[in-house]
PDB file of N, CA and C in Angstrom:
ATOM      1  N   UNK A   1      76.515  45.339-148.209  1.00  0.00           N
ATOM      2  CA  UNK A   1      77.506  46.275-147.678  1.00  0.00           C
ATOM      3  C   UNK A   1      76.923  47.668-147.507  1.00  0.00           C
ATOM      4  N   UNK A   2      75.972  47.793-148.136  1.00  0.00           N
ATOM      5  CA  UNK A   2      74.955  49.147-148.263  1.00  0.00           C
ATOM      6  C   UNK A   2      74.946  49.654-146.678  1.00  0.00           C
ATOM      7  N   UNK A   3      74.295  48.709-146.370  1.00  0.00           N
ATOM      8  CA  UNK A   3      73.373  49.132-145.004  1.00  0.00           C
ATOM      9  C   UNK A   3      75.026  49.050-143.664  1.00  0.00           C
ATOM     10  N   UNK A   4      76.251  47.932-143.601  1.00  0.00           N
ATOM     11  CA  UNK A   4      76.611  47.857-143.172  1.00  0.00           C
ATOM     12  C   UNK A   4      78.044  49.095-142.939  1.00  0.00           C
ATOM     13  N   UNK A   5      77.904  49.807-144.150  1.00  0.00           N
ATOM     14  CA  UNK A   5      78.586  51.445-143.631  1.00  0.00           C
ATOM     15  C   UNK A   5      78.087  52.445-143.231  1.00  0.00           C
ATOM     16  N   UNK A   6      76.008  52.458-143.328  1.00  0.00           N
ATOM     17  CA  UNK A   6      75.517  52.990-142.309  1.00  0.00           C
ATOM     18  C   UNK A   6      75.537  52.609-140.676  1.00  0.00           C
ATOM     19  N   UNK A   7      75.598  51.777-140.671  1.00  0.00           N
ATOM     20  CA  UNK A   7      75.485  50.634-139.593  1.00  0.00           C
ATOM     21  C   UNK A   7      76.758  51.725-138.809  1.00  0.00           C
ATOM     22  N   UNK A   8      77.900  51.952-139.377  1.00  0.00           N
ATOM     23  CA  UNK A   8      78.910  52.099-138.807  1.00  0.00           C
ATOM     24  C   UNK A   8      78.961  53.835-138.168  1.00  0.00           C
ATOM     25  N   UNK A   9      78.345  54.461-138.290  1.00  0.00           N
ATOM     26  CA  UNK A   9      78.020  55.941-137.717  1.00  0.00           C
ATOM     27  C   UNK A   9      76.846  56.054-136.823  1.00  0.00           C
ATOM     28  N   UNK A  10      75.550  54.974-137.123  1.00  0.00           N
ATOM     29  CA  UNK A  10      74.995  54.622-136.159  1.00  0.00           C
ATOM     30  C   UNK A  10      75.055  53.943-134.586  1.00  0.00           C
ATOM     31  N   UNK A  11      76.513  53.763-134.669  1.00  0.00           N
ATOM     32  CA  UNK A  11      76.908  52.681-133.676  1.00  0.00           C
ATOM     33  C   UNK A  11      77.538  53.798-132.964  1.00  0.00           C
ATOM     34  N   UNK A  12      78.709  54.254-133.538  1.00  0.00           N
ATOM     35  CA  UNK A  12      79.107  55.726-132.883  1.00  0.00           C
ATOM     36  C   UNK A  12      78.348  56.378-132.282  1.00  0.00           C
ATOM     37  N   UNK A  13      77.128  56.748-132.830  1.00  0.00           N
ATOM     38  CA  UNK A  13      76.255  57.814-132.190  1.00  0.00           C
ATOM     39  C   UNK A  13      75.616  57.108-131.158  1.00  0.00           C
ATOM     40  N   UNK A  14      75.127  56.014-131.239  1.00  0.00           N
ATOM     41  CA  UNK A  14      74.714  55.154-130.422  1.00  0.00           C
ATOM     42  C   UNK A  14      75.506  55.311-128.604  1.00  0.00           C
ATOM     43  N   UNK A  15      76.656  54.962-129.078  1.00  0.00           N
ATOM     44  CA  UNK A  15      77.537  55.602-127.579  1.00  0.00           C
ATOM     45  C   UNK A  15      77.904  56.758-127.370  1.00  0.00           C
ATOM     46  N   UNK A  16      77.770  57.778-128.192  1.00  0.00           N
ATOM     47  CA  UNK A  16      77.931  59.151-128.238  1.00  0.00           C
ATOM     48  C   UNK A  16      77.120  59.713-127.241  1.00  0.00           C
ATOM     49  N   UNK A  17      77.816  61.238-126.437  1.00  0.00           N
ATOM     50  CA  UNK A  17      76.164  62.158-125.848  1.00  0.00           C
ATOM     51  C   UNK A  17      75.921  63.004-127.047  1.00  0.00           C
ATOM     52  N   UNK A  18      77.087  63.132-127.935  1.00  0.00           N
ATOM     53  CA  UNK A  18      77.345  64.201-128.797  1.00  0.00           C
ATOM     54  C   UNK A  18      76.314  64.033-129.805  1.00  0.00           C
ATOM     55  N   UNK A  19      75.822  65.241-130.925  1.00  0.00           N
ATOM     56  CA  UNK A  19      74.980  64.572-132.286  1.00  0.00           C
ATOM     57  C   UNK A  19      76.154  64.585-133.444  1.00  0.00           C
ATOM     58  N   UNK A  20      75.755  63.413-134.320  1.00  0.00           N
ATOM     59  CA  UNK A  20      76.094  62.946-135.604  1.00  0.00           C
ATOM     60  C   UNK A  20      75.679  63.581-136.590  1.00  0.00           C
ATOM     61  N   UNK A  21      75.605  64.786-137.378  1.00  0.00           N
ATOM     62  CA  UNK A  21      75.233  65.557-138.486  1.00  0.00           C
ATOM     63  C   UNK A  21      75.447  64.331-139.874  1.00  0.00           C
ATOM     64  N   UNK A  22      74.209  63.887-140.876  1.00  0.00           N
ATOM     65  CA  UNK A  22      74.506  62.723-141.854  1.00  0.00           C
ATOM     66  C   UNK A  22      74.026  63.795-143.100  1.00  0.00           C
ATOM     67  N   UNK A  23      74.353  63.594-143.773  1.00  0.00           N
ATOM     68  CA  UNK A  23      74.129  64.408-145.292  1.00  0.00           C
ATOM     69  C   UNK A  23      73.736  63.524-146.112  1.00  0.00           C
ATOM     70  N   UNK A  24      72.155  63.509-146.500  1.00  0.00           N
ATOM     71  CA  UNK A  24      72.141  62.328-146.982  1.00  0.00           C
ATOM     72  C   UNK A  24      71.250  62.746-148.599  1.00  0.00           C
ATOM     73  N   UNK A  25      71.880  62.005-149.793  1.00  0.00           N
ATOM     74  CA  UNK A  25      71.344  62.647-151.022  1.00  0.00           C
ATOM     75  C   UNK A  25      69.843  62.116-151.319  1.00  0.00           C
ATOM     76  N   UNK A  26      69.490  61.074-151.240  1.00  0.00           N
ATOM     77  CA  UNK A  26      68.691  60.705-151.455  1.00  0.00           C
ATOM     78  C   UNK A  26      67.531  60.792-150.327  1.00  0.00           C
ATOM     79  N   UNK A  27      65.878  61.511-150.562  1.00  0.00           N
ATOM     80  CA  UNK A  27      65.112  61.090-149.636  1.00  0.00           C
ATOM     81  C   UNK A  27      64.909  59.505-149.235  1.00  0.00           C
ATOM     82  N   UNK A  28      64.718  58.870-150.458  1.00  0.00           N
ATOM     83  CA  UNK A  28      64.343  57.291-149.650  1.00  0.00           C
ATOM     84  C   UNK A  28      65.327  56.713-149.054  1.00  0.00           C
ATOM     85  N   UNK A  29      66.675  57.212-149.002  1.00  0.00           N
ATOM     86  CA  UNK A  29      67.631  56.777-147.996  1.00  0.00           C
ATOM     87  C   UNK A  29      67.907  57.263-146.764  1.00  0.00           C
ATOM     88  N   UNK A  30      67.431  58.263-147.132  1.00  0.00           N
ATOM     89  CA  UNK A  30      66.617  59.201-145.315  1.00  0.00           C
ATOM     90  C   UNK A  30      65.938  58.557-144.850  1.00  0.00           C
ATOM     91  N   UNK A  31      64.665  58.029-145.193  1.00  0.00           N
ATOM     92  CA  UNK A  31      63.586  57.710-144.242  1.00  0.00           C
ATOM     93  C   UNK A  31      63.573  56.175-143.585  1.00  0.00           C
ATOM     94  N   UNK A  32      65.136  55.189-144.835  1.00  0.00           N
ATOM     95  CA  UNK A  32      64.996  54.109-144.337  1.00  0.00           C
ATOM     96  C   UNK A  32      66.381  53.901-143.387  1.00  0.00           C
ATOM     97  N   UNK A  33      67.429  55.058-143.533  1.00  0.00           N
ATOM     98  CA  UNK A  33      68.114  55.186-142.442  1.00  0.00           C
ATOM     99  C   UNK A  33      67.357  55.769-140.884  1.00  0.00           C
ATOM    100  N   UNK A  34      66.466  56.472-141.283  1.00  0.00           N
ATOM    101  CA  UNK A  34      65.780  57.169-139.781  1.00  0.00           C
ATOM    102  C   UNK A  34      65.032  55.797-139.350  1.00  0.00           C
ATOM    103  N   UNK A  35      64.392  55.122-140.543  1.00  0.00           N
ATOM    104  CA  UNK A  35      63.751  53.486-139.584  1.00  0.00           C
ATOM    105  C   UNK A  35      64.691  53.069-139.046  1.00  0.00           C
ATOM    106  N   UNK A  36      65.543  53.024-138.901  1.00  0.00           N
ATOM    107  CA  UNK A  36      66.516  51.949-139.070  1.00  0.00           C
ATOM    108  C   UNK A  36      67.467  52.506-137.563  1.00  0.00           C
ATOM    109  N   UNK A  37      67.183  53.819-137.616  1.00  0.00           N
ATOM    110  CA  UNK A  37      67.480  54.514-136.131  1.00  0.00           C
ATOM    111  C   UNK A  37      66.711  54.375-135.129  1.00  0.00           C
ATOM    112  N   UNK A  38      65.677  54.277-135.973  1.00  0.00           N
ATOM    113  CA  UNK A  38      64.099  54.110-134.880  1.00  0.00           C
ATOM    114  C   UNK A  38      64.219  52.701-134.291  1.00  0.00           C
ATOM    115  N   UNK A  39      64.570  51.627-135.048  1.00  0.00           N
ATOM    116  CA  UNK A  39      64.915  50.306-134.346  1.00  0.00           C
ATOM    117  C   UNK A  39      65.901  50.139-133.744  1.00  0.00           C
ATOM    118  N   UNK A  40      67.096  50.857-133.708  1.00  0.00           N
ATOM    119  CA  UNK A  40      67.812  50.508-133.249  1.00  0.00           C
ATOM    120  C   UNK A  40      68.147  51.107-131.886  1.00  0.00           C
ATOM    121  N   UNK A  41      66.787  52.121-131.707  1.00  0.00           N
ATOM    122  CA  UNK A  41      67.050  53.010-130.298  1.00  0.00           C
ATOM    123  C   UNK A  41      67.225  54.554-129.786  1.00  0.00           C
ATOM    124  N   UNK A  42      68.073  54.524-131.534  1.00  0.00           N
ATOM    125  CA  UNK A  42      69.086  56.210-132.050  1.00  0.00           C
ATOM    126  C   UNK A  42      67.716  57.298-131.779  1.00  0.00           C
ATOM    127  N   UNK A  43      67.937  58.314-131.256  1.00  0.00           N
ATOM    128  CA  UNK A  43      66.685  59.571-131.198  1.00  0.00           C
ATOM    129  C   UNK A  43      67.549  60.119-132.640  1.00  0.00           C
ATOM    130  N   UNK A  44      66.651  60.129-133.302  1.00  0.00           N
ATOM    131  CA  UNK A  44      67.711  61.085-134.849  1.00  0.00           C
ATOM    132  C   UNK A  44      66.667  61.786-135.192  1.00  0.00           C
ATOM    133  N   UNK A  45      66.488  62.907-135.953  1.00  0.00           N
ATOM    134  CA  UNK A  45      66.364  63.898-136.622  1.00  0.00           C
ATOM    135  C   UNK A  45      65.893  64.485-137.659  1.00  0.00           C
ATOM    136  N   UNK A  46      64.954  64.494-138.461  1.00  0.00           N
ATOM    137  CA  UNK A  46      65.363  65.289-140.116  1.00  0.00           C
ATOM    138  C   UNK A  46      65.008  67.276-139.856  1.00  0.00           C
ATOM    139  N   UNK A  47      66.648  67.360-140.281  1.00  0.00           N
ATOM    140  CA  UNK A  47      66.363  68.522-140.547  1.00  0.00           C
ATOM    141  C   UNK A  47      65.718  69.902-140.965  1.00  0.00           C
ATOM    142  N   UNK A  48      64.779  70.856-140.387  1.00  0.00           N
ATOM    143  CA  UNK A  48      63.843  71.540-140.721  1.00  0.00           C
ATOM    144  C   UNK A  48      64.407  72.750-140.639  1.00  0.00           C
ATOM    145  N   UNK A  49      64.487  73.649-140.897  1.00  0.00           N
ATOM    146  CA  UNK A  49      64.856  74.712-140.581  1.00  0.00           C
ATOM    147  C   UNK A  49      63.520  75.802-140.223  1.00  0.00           C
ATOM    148  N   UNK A  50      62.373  74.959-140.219  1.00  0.00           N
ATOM    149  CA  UNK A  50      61.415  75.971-140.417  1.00  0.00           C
ATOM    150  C   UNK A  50      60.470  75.257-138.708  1.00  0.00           C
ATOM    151  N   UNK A  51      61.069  74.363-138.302  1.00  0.00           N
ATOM    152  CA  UNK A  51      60.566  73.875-137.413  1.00  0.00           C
ATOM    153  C   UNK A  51      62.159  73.741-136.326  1.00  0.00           C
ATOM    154  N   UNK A  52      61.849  74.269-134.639  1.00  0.00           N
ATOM    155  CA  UNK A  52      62.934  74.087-133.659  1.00  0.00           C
ATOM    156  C   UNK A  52      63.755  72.754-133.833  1.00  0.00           C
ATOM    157  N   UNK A  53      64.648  72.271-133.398  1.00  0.00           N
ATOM    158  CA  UNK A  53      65.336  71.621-133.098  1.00  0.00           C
ATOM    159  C   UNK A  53      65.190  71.073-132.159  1.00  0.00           C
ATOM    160  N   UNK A  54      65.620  69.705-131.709  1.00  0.00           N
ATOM    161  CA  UNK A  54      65.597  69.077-130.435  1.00  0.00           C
ATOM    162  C   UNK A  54      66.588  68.462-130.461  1.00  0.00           C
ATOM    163  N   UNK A  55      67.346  68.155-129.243  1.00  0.00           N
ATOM    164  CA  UNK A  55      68.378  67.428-129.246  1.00  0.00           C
ATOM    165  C   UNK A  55      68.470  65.820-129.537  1.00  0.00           C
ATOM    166  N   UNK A  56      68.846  65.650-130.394  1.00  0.00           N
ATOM    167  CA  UNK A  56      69.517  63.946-130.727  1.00  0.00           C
ATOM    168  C   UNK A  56      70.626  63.519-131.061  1.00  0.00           C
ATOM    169  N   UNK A  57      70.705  62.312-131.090  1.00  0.00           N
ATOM    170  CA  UNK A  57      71.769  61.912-131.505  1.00  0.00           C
ATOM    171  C   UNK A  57      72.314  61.787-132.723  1.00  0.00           C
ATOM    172  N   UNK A  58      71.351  61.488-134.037  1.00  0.00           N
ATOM    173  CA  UNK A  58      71.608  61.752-135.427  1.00  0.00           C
ATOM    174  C   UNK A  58      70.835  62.981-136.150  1.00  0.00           C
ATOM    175  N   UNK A  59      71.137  63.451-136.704  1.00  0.00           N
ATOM    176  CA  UNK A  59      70.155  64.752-137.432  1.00  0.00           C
ATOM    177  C   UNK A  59      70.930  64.459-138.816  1.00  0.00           C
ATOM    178  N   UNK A  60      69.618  64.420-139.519  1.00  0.00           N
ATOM    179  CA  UNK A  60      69.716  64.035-141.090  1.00  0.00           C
ATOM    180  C   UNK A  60      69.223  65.309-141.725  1.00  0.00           C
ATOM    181  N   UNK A  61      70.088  65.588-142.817  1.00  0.00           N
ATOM    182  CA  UNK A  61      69.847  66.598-143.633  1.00  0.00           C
ATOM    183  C   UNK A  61      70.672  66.927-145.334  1.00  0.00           C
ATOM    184  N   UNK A  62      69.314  67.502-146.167  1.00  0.00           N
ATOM    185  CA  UNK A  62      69.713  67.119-147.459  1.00  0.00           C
ATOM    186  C   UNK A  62      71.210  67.783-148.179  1.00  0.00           C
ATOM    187  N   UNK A  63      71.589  67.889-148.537  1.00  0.00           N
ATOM    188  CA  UNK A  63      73.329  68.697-148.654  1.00  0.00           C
ATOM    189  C   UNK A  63      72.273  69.929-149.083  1.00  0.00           C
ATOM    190  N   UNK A  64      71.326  70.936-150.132  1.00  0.00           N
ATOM    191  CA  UNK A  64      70.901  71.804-149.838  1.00  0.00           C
ATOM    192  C   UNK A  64      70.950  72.621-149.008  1.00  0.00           C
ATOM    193  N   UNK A  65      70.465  71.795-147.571  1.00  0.00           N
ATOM    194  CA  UNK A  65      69.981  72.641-146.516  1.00  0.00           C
ATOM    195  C   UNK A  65      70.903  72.550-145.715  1.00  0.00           C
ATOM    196  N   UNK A  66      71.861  72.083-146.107  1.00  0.00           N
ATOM    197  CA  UNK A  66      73.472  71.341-145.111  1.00  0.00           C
ATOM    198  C   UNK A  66      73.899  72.722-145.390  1.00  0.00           C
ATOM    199  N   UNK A  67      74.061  73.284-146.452  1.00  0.00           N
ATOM    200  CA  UNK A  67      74.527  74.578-146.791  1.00  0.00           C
ATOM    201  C   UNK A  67      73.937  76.092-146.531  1.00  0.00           C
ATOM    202  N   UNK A  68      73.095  76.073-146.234  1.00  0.00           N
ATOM    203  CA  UNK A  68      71.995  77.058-145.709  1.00  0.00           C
ATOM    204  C   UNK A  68      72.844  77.977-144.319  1.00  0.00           C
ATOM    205  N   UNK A  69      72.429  78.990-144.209  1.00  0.00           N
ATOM    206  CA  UNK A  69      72.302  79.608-143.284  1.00  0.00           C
ATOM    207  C   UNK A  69      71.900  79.116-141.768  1.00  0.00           C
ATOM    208  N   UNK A  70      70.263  79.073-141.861  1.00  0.00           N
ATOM    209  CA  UNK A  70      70.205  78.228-141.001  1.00  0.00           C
ATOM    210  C   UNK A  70      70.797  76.899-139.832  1.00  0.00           C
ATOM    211  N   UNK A  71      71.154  76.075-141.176  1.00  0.00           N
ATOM    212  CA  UNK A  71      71.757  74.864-140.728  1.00  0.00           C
ATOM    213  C   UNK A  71      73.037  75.303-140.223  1.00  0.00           C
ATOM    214  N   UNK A  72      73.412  76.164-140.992  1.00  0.00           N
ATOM    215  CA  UNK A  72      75.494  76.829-140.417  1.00  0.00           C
ATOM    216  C   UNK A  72      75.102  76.921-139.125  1.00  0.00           C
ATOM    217  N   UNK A  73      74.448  77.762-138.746  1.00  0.00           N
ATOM    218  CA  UNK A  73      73.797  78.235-137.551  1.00  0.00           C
ATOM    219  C   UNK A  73      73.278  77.223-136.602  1.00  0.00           C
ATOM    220  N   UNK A  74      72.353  76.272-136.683  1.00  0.00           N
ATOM    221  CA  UNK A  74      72.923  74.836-135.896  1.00  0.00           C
ATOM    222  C   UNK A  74      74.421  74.379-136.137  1.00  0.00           C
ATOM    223  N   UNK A  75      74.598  74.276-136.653  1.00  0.00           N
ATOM    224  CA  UNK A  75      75.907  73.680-136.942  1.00  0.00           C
ATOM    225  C   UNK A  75      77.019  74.529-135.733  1.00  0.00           C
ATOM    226  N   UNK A  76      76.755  75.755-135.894  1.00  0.00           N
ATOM    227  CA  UNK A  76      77.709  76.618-134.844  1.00  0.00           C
ATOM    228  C   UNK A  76      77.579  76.354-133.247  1.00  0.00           C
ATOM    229  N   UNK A  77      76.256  76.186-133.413  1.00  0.00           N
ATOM    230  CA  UNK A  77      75.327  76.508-131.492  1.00  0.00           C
ATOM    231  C   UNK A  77      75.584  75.342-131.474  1.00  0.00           C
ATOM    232  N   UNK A  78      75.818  73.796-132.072  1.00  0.00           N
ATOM    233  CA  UNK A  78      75.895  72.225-131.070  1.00  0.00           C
ATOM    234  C   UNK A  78      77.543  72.359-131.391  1.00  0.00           C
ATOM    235  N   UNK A  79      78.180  72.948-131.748  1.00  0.00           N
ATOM    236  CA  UNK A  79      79.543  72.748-131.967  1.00  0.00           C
ATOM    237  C   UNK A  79      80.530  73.827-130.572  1.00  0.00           C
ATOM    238  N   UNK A  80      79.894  74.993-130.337  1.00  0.00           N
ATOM    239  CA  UNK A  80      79.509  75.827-129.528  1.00  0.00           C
ATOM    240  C   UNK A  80      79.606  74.798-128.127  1.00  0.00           C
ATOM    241  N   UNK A  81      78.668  74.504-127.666  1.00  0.00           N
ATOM    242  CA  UNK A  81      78.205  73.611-126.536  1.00  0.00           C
ATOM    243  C   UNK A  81      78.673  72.186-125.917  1.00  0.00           C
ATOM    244  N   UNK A  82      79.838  71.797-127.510  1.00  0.00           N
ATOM    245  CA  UNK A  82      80.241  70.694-127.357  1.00  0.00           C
ATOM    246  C   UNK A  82      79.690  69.762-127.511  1.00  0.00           C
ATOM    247  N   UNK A  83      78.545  69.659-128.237  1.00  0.00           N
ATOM    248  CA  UNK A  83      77.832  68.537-128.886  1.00  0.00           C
ATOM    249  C   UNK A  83      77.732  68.142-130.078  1.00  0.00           C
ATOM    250  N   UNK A  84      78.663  68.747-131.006  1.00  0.00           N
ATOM    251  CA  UNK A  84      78.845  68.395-132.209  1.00  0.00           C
ATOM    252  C   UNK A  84      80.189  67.389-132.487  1.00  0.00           C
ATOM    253  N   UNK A  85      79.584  66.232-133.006  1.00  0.00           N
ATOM    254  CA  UNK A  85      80.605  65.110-133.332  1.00  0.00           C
ATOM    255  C   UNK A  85      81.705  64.861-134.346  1.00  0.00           C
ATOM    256  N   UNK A  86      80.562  64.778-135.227  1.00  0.00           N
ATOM    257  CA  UNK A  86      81.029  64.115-136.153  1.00  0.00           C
ATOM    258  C   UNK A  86      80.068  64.888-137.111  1.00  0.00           C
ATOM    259  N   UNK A  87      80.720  65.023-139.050  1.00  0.00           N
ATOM    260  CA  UNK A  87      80.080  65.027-139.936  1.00  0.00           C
ATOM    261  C   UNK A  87      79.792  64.042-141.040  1.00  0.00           C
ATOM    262  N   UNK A  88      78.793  63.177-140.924  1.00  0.00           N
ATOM    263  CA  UNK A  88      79.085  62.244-142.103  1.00  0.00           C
ATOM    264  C   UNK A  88      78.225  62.353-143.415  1.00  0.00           C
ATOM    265  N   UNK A  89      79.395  62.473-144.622  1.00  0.00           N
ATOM    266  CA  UNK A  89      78.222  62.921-146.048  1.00  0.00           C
ATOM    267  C   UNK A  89      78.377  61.191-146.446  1.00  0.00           C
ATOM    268  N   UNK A  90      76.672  60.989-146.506  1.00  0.00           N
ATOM    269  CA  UNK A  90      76.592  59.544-147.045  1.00  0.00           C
ATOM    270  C   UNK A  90      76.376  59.841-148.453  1.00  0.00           C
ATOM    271  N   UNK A  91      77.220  58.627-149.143  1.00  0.00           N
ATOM    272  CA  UNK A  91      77.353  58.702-150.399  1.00  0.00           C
ATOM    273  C   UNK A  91      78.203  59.425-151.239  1.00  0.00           C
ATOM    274  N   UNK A  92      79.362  60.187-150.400  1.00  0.00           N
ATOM    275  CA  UNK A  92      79.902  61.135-150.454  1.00  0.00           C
ATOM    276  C   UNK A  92      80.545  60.904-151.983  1.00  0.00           C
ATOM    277  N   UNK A  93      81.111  59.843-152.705  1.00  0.00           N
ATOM    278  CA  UNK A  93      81.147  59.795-154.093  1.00  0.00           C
ATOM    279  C   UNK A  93      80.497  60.312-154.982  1.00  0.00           C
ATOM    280  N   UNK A  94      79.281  60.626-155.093  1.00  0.00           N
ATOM    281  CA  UNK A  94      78.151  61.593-155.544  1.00  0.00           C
ATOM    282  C   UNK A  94      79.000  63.366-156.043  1.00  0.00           C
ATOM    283  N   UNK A  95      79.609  63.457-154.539  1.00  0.00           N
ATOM    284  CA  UNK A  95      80.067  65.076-155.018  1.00  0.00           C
ATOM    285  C   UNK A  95      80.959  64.621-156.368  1.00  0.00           C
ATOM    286  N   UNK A  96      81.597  63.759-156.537  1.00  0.00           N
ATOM    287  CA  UNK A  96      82.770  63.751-157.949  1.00  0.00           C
ATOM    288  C   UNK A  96      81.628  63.684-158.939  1.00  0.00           C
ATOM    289  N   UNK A  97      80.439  63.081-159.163  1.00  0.00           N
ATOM    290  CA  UNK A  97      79.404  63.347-160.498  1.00  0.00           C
ATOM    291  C   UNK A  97      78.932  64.520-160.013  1.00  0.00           C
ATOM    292  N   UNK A  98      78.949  65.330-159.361  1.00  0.00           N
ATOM    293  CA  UNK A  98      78.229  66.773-159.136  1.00  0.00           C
ATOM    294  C   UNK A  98      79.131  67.507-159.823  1.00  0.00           C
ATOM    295  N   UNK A  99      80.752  67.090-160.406  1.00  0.00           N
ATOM    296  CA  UNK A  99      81.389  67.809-161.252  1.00  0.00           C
ATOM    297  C   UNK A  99      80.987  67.633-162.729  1.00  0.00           C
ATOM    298  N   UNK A 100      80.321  66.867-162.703  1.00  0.00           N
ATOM    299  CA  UNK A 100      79.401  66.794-164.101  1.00  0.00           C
ATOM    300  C   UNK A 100      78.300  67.019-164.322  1.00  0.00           C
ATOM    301  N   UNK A 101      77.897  67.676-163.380  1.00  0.00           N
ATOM    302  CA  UNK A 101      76.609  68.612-163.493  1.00  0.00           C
ATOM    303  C   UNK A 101      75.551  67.805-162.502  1.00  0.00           C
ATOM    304  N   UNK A 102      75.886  66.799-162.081  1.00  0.00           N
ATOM    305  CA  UNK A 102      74.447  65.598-161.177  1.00  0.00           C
ATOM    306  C   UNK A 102      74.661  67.523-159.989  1.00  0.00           C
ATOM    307  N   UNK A 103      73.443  67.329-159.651  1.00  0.00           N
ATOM    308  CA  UNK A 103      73.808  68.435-158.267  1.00  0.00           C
ATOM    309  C   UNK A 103      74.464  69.257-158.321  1.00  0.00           C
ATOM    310  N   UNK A 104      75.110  70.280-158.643  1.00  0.00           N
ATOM    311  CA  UNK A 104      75.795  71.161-158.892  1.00  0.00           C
ATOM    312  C   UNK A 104      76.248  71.687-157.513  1.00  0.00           C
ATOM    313  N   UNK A 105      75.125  71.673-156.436  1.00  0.00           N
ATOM    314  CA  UNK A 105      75.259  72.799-155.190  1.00  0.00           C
ATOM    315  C   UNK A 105      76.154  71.780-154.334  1.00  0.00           C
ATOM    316  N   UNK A 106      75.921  70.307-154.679  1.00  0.00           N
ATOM    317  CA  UNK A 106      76.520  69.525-153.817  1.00  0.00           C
ATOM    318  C   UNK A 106      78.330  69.967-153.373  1.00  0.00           C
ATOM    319  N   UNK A 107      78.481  70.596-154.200  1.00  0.00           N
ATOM    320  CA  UNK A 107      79.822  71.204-154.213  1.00  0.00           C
ATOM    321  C   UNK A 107      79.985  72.146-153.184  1.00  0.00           C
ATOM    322  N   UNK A 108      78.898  72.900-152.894  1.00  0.00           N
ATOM    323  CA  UNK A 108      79.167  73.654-151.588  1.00  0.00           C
ATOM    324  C   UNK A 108      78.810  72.433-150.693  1.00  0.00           C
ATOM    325  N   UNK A 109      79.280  71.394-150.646  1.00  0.00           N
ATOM    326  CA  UNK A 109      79.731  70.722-148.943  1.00  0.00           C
ATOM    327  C   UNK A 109      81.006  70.524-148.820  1.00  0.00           C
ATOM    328  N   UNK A 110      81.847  70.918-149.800  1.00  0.00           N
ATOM    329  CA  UNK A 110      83.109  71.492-149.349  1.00  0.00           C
ATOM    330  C   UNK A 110      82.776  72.043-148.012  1.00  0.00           C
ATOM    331  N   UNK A 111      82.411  73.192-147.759  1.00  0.00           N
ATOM    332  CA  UNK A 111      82.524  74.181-146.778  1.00  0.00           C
ATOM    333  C   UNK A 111      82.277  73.187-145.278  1.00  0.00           C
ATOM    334  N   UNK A 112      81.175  72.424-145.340  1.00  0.00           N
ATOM    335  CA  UNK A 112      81.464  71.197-144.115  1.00  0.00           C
ATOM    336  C   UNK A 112      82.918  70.675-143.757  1.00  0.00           C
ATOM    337  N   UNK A 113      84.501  70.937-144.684  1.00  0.00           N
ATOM    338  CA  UNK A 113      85.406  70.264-144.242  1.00  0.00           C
ATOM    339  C   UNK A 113      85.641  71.150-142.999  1.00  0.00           C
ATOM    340  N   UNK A 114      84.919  72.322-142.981  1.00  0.00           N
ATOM    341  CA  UNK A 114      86.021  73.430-142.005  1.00  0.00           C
ATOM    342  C   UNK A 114      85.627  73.276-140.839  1.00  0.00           C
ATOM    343  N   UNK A 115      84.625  72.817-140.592  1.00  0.00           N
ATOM    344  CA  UNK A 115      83.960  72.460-139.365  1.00  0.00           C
ATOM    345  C   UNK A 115      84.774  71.817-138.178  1.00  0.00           C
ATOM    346  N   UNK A 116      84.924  72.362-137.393  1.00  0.00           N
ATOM    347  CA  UNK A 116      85.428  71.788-136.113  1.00  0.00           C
ATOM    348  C   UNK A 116      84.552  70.868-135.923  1.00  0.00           C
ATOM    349  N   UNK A 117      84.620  69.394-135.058  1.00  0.00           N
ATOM    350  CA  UNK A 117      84.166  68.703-134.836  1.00  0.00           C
ATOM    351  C   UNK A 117      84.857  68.363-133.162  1.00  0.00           C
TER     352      UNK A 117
END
């Protein structure tokens, strides 16, 4: 069932022109969701803030940098333009143990609810 509720935002974006913003906690679940985009066609993303942007369809990024300046700032300019979709925090159960100290910052992805989409 793991893979088959990623499956389900990939498919979206898949018919989307728009990009899919994914919040994802774990690196090794980054790199085997971005394979997993890579097979399936998806142009996706990992978030840099220190390197431009290009347009895709998924852009992956760690809740850290989800919260950043920077990223607000993408976040504004594809939302801006009408290319901002959707926000999906994978694993999003995680923020309720971030009230017990797992992650602490994970708590600022609150601020992702306000997001127009």
């Amino acid at each position: 069932t793991r893979a088959s509720k990623s499956v389900l935002f990939m498919l979206l974006a898949l018919v989307s022109t728009r990009v899919t913003v994914v919040v994802v906690l774990l690196v090794a679940l980054r790199f085997d969701m971005k394979a997993r985009c890579d097979e399936l066609g998806i142009v996706s993303g990992e978030w840099d803030s220190r390197r431009p942007y290009r347009s895709v369809q998924i852009m992956f990024v760690t809740p850290e940098a989800a919260v950043g300046e920077a990223f607000r700032h993408y976040i504004n300019r594809e939302r801006s333009i009408g290319r901002l979709d959707r926000i999906v925090i994978n694993e999003c159960h995680s923020i309720l143990d971030s009230l017990k100290g797992f992650r602490s910052r994970l708590l600022g992805l609150r601020q992702l609810l306000w997001v127009e989409t």
